[in-house]
N, C-alpha and C. Protein backbone atom coordinates (compact mmCIF):
# COMPACT_ATOMS: atom_id res chain seq x y z
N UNK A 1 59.26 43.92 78.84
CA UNK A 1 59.72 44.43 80.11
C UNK A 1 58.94 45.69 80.45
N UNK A 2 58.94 45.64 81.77
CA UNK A 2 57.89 47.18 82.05
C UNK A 2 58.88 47.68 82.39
N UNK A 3 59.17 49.32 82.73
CA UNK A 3 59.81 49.70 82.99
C UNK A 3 59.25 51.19 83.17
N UNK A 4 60.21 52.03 83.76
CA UNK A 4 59.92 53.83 83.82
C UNK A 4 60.51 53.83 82.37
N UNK A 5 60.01 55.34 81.62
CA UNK A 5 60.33 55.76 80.76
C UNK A 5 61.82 56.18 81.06
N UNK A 6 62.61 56.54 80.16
CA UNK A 6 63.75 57.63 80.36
C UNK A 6 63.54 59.02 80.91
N UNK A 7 62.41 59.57 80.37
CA UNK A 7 61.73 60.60 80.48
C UNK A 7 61.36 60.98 81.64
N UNK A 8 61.04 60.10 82.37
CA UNK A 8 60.79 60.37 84.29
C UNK A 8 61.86 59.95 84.71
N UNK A 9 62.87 58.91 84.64
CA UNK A 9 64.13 59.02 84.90
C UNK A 9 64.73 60.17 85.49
N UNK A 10 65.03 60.67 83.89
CA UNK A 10 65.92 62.09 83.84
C UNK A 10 64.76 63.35 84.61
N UNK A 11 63.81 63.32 84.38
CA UNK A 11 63.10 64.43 85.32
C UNK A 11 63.06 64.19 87.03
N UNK A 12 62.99 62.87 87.26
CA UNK A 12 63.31 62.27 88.88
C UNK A 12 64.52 63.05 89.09
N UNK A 13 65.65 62.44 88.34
CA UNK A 13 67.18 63.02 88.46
C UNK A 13 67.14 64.50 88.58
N UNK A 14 66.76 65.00 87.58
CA UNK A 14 66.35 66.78 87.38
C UNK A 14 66.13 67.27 89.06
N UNK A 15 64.88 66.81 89.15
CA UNK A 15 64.37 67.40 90.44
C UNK A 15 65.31 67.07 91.85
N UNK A 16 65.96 65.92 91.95
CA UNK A 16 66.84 65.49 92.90
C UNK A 16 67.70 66.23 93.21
N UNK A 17 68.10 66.44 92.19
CA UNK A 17 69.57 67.29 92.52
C UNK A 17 68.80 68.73 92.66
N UNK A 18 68.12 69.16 92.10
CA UNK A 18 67.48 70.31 92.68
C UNK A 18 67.57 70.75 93.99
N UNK A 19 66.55 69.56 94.72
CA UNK A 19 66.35 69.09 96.37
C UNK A 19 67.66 69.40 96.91
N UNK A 20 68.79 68.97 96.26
CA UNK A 20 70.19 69.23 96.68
C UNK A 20 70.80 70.36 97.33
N UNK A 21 70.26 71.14 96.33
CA UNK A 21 70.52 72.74 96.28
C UNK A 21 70.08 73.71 97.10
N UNK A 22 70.66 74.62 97.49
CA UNK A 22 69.84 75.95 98.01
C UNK A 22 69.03 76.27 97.74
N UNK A 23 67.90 76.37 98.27
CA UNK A 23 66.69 76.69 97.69
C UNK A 23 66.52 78.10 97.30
N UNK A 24 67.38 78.80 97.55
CA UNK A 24 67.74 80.39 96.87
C UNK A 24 69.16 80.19 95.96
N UNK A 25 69.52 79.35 95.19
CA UNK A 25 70.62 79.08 94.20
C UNK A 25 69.93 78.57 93.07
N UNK A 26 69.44 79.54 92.29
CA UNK A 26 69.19 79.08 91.11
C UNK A 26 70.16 77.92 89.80
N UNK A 27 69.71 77.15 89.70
CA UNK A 27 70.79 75.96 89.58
C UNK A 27 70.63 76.10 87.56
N UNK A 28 71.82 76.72 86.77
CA UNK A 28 71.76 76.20 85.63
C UNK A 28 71.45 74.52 84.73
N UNK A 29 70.72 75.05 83.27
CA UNK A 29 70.45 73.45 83.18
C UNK A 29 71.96 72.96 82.86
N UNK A 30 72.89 73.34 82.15
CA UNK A 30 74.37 72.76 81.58
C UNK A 30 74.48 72.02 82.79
N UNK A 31 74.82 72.73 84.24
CA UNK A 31 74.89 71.86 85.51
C UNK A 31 74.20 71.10 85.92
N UNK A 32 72.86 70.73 85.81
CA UNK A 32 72.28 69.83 86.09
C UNK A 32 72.45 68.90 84.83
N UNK A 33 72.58 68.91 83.84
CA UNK A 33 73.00 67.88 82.42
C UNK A 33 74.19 67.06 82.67
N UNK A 34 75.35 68.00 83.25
CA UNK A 34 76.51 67.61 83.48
C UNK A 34 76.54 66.60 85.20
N UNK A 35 76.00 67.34 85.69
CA UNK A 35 76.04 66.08 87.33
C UNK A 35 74.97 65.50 87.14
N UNK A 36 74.04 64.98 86.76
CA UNK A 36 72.90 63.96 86.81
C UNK A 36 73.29 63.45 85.05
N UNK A 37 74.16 63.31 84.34
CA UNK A 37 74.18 62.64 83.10
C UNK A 37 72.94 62.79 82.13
N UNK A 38 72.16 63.70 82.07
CA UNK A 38 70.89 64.16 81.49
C UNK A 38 71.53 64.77 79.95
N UNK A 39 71.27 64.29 78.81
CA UNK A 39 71.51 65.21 77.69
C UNK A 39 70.57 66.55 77.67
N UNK A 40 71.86 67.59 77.40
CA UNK A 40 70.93 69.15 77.72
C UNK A 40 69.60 69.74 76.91
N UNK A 41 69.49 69.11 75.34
CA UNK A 41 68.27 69.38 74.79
C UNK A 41 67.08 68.63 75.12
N UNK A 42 67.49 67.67 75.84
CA UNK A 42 66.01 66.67 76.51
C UNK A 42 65.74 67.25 77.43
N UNK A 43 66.99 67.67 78.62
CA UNK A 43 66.33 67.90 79.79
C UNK A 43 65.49 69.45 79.63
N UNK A 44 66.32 70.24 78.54
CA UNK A 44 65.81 71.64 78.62
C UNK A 44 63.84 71.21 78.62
N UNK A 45 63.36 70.28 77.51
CA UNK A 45 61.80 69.91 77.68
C UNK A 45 61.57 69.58 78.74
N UNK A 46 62.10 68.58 79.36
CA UNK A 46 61.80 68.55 80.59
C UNK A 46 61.10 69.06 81.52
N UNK A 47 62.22 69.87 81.56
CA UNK A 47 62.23 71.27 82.84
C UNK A 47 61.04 72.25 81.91
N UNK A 48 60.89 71.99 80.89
CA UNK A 48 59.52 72.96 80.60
C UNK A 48 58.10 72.55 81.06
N UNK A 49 58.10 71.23 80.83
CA UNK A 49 57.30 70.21 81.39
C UNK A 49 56.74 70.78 82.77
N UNK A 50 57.96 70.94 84.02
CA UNK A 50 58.17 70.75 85.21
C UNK A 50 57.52 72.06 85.42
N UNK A 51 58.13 73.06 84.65
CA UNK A 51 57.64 74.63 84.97
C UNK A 51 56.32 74.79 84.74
N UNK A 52 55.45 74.11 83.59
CA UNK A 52 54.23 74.45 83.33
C UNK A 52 53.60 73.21 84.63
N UNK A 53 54.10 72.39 85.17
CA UNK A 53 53.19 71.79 86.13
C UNK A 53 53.73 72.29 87.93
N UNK A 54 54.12 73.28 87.35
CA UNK A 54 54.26 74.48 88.36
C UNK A 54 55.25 74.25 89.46
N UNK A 55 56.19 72.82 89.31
CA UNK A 55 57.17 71.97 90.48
C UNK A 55 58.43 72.56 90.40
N UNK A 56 58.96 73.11 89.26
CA UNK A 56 59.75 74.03 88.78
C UNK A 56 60.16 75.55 88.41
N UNK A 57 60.44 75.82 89.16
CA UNK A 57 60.75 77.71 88.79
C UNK A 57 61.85 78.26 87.79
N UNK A 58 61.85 79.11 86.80
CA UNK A 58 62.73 79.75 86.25
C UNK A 58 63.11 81.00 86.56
N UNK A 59 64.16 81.22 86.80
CA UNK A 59 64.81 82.53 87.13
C UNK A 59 65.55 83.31 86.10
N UNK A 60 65.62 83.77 85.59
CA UNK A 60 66.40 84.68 84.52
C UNK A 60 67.50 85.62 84.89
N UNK A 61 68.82 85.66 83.97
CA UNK A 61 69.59 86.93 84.24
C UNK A 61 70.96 85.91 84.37
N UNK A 62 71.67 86.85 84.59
CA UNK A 62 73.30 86.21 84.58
C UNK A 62 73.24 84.98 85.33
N UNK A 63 72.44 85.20 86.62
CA UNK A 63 73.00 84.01 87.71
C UNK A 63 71.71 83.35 87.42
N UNK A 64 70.69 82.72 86.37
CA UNK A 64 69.92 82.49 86.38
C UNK A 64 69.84 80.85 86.18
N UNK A 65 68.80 80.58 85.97
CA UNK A 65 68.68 79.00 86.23
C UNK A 65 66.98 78.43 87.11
N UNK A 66 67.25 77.06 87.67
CA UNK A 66 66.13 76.91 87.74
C UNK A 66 66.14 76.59 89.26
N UNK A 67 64.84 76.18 90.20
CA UNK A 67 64.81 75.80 91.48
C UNK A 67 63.67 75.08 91.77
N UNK A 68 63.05 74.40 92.39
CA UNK A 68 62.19 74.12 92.88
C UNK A 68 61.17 75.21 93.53
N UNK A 69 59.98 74.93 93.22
CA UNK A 69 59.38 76.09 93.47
C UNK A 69 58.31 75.83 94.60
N UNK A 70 58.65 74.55 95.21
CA UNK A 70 57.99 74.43 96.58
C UNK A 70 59.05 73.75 97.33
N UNK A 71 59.21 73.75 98.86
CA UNK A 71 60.05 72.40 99.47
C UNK A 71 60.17 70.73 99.06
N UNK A 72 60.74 70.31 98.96
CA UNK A 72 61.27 68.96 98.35
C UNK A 72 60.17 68.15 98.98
N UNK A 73 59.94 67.79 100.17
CA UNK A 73 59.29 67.48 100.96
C UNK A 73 57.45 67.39 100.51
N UNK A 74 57.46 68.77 99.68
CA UNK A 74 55.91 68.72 99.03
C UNK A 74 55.90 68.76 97.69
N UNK A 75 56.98 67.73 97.27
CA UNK A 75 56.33 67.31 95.84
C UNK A 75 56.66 66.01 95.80
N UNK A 76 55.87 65.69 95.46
CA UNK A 76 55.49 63.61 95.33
C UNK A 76 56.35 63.33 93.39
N UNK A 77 56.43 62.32 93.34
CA UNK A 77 57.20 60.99 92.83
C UNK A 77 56.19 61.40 91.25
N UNK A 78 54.76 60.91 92.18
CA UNK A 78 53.71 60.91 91.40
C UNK A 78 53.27 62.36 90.26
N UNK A 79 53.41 63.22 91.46
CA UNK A 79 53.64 64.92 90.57
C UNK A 79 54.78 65.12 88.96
N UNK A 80 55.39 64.54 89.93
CA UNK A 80 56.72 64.61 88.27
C UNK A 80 56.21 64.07 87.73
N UNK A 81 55.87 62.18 87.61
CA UNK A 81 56.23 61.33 87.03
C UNK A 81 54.54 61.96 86.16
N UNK A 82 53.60 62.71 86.56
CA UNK A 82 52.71 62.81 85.87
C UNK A 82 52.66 64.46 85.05
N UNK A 83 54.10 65.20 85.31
CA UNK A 83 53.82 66.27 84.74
C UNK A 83 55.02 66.31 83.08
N UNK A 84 55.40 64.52 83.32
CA UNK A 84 56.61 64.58 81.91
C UNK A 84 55.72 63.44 81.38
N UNK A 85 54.82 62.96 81.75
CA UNK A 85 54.15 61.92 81.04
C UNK A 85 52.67 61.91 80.87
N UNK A 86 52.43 62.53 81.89
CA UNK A 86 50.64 62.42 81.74
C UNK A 86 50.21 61.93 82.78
N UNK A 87 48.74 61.16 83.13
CA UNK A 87 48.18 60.22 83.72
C UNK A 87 49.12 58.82 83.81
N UNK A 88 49.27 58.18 84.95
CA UNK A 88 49.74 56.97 85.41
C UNK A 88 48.66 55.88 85.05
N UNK A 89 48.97 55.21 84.54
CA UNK A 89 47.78 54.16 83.96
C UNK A 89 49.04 52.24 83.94
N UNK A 90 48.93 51.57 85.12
CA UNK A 90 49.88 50.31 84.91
C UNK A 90 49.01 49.80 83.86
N UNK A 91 47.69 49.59 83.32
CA UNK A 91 47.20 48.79 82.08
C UNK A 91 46.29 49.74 81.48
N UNK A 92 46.42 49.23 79.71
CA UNK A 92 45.71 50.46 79.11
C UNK A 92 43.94 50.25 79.67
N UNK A 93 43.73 49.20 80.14
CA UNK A 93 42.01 48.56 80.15
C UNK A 93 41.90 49.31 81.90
N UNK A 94 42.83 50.13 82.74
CA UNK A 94 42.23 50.78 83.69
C UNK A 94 42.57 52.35 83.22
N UNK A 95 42.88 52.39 82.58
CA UNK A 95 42.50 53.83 81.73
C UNK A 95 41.70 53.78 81.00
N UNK A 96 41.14 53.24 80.47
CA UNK A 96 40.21 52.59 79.12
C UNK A 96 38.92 51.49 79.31
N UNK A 97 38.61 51.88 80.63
CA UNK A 97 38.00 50.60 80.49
C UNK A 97 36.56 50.50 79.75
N UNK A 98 36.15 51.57 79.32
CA UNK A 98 35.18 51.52 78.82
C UNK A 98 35.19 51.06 77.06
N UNK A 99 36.41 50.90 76.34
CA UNK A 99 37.35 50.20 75.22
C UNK A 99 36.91 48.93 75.27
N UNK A 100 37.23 48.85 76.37
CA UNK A 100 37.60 47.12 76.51
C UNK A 100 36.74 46.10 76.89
N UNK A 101 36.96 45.29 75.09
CA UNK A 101 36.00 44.69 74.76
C UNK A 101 35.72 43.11 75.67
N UNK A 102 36.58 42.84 76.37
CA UNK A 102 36.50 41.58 77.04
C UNK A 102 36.16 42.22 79.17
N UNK A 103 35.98 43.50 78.74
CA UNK A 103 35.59 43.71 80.34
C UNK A 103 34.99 42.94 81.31
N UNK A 104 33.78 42.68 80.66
CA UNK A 104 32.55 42.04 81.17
C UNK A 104 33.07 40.33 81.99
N UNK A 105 34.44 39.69 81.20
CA UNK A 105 34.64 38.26 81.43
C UNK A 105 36.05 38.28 82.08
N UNK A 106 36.82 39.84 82.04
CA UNK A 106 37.80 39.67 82.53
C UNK A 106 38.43 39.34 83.63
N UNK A 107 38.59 38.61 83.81
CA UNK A 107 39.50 38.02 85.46
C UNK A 107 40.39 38.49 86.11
N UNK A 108 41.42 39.70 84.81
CA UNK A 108 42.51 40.28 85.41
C UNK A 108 41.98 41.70 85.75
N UNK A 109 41.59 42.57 85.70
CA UNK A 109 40.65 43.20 86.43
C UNK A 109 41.21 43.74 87.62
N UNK A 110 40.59 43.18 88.24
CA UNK A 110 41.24 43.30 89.94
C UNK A 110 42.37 43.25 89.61
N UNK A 111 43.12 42.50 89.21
CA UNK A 111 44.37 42.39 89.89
C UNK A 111 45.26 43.32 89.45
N UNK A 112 44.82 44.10 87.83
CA UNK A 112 45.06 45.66 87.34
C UNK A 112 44.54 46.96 88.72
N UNK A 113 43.57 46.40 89.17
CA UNK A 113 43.12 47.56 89.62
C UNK A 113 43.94 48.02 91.07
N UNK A 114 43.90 46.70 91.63
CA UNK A 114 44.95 46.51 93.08
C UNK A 114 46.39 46.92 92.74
N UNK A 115 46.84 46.77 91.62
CA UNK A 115 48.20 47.00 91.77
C UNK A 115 48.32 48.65 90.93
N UNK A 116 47.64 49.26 90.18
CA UNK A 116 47.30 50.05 90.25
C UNK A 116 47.25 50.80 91.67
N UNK A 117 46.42 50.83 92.28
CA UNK A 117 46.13 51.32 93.54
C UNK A 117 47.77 51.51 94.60
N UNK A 118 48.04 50.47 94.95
CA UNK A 118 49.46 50.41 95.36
C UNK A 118 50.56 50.99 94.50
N UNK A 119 50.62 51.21 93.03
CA UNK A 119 51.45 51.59 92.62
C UNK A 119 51.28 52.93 93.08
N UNK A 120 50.21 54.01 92.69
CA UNK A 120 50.20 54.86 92.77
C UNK A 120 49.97 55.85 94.33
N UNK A 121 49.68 54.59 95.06
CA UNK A 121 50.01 54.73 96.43
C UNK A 121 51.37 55.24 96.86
N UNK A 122 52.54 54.15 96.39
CA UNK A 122 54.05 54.95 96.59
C UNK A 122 54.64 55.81 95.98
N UNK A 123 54.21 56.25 94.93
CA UNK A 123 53.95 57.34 94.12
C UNK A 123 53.77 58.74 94.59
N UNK A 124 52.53 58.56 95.40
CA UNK A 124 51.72 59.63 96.29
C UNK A 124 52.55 59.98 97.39
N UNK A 125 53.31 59.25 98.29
CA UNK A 125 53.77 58.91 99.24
C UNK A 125 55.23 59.60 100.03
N UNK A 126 55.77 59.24 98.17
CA UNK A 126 57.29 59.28 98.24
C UNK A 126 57.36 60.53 97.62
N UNK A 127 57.99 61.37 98.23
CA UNK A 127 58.64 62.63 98.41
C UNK A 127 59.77 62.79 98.12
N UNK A 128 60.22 63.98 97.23
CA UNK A 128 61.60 63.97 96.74
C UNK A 128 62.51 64.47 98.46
N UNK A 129 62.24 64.91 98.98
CA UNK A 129 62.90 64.75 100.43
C UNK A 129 62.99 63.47 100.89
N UNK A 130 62.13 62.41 100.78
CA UNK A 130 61.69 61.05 101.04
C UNK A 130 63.58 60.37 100.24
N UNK A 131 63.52 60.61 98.85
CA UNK A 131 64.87 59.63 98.32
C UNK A 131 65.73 60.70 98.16
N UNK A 132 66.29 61.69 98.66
CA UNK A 132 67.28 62.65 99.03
C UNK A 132 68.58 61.76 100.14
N UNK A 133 69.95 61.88 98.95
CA UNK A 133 70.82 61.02 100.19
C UNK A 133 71.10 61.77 101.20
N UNK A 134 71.15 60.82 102.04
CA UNK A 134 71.71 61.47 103.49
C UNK A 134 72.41 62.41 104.02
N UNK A 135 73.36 62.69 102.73
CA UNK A 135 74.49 63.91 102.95
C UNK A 135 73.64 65.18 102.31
N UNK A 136 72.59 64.48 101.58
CA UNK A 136 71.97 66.33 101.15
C UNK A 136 70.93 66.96 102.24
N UNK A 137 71.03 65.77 103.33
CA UNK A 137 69.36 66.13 104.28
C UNK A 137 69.91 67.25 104.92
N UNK A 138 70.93 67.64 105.16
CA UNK A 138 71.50 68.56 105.76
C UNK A 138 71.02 67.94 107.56
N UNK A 139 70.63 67.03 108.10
CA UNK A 139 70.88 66.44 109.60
C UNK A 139 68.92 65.79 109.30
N UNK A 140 68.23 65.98 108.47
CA UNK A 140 67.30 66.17 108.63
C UNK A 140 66.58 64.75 108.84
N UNK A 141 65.98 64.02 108.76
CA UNK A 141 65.46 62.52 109.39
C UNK A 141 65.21 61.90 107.70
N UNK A 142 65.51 60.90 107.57
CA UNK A 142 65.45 60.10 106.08
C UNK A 142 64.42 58.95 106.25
N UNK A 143 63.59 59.69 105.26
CA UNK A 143 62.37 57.88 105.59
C UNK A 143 62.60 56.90 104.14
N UNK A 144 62.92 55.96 104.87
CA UNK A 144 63.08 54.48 103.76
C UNK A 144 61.67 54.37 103.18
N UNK A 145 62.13 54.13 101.61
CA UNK A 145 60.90 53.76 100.83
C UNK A 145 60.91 51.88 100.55
């Protein structure tokens, strides 16, 4: 089965509920563990993850916690999903293709490379403002992915 990791899961989730928030309410992790179902020693990596790929802010002090450190709107799908995992690669032979010993005769090829392309197309695309429910847009216009 292909699937997303857990790992971008819970960092998708992370950042969502972020989007949620005041963007001047620094949001504790216990609260984000507790409303997005995230266990708190995973997500704490996470969110370290998030901070060193700069999508995430830390605030310190009593009322401290974390926020988004740009508008929801300007961080892509693709940004997370590549700052808790790495490079997006749907087959190891379009990350690798220089490995791969059947290149030269391969047929699937293209059809790695095309869906590749489109994957990381909606990726690029989709904006955590983009899958924000309706009640968090605060009136604001919702585009279907």
């Amino acid at each position: 089965m292909m699937q997303i990791s857990r790992k971008v899961d819970y960092a998708l989730r992370a950042v969502l509920y972020l989007a949620e928030q005041p963007p001047t309410r620094p949001i504790p992790v216990s609260e984000i563990s507790l409303r997005r179902r995230i266990p708190k020693k995973f997500l704490e990596k996470i969110i370290g993850a998030l901070i060193r790929a700069g999508l995430v802010q830390s605030h310190r002090g009593a009322h401290g916690g974390y926020t988004l450190s740009r508008p929801a709107g300007d961080i892509t799908f693709r940004q997370v999903i590549e700052a808790v995992e790495g490079p997006i690669s749907l087959n190891l032979c379009i990350a690798r293709q220089r490995e791969c010993a059947v290149l030269s005769s391969c047929t699937m090829q293209r059809v790695w490379v095309e869906g590749q392309r489109r994957m990381l197309e909606v990726f690029d695309s989709t904006t955590l403002e983009d899958a924000q429910l309706p009640s968090a847009m605060n009136g604001h216009a919702r585009m279907v992915v």
